[in-house]
Protein backbone atom coordinates (compact mmCIF):
# COMPACT_ATOMS: atom_id res chain seq x y z
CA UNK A 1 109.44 110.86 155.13
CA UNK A 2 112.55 113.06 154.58
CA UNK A 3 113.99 111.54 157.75
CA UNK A 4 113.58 108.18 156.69
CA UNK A 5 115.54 109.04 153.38
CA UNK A 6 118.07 110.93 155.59
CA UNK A 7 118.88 108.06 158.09
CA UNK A 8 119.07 105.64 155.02
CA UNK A 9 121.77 108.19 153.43
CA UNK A 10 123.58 108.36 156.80
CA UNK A 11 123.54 104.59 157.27
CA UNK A 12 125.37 104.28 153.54
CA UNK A 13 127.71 106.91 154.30
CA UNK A 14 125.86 108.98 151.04
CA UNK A 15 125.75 112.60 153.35
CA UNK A 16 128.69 114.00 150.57
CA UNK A 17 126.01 115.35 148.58
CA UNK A 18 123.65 116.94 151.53
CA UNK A 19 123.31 120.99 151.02
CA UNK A 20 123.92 122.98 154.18
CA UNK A 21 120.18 124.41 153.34
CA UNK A 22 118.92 120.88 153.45
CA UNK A 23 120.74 119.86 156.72
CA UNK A 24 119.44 122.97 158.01
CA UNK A 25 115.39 122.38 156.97
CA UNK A 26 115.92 119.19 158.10
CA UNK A 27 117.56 119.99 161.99
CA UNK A 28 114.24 122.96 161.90
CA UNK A 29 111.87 119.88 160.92
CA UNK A 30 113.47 117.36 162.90
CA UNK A 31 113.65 119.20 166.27
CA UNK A 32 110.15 120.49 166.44
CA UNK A 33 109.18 117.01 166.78
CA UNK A 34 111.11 116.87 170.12
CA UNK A 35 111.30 112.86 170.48
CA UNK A 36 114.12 111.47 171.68
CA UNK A 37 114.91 109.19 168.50
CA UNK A 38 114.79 112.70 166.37
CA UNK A 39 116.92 114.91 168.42
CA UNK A 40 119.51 111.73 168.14
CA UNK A 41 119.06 111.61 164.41
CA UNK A 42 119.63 115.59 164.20
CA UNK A 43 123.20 115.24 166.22
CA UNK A 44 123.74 111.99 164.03
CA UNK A 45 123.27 114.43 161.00
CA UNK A 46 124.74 117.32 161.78
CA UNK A 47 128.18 114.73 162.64
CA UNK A 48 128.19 112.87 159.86
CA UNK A 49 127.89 116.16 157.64
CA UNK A 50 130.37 118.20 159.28
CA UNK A 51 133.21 115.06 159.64
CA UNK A 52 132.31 114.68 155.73
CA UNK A 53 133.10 118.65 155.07
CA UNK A 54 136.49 118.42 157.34
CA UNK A 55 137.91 115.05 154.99
């Protein structure tokens, strides 16, 4: 469920206010799942959150 709220936040460009301690549950939670779709959702993420912190 927290992924679903995540992608929604990265698709509305809303990932200003995402902690470092929830990007960082949420790369733990995301990769144990292993799929394909998650993995691209964790790199999606962690993009999105460090171009954000750079401008």
């Amino acid at each position: 469920m927290a992924s679903l709220v995540l992608m929604k936040r990265i698709y509305e460009g809303k990932l200003e206010n995402l902690s470092l301690s929830e990007l960082i549950s949420t790369n733990a939670r995301l990769m144990k799942k292993r799929t394909e779709l998650e993995r691209g959702l964790v790199l999606k993420i962690n993009w999105c959150w460090s171009f954000n912190l750079y401008n």
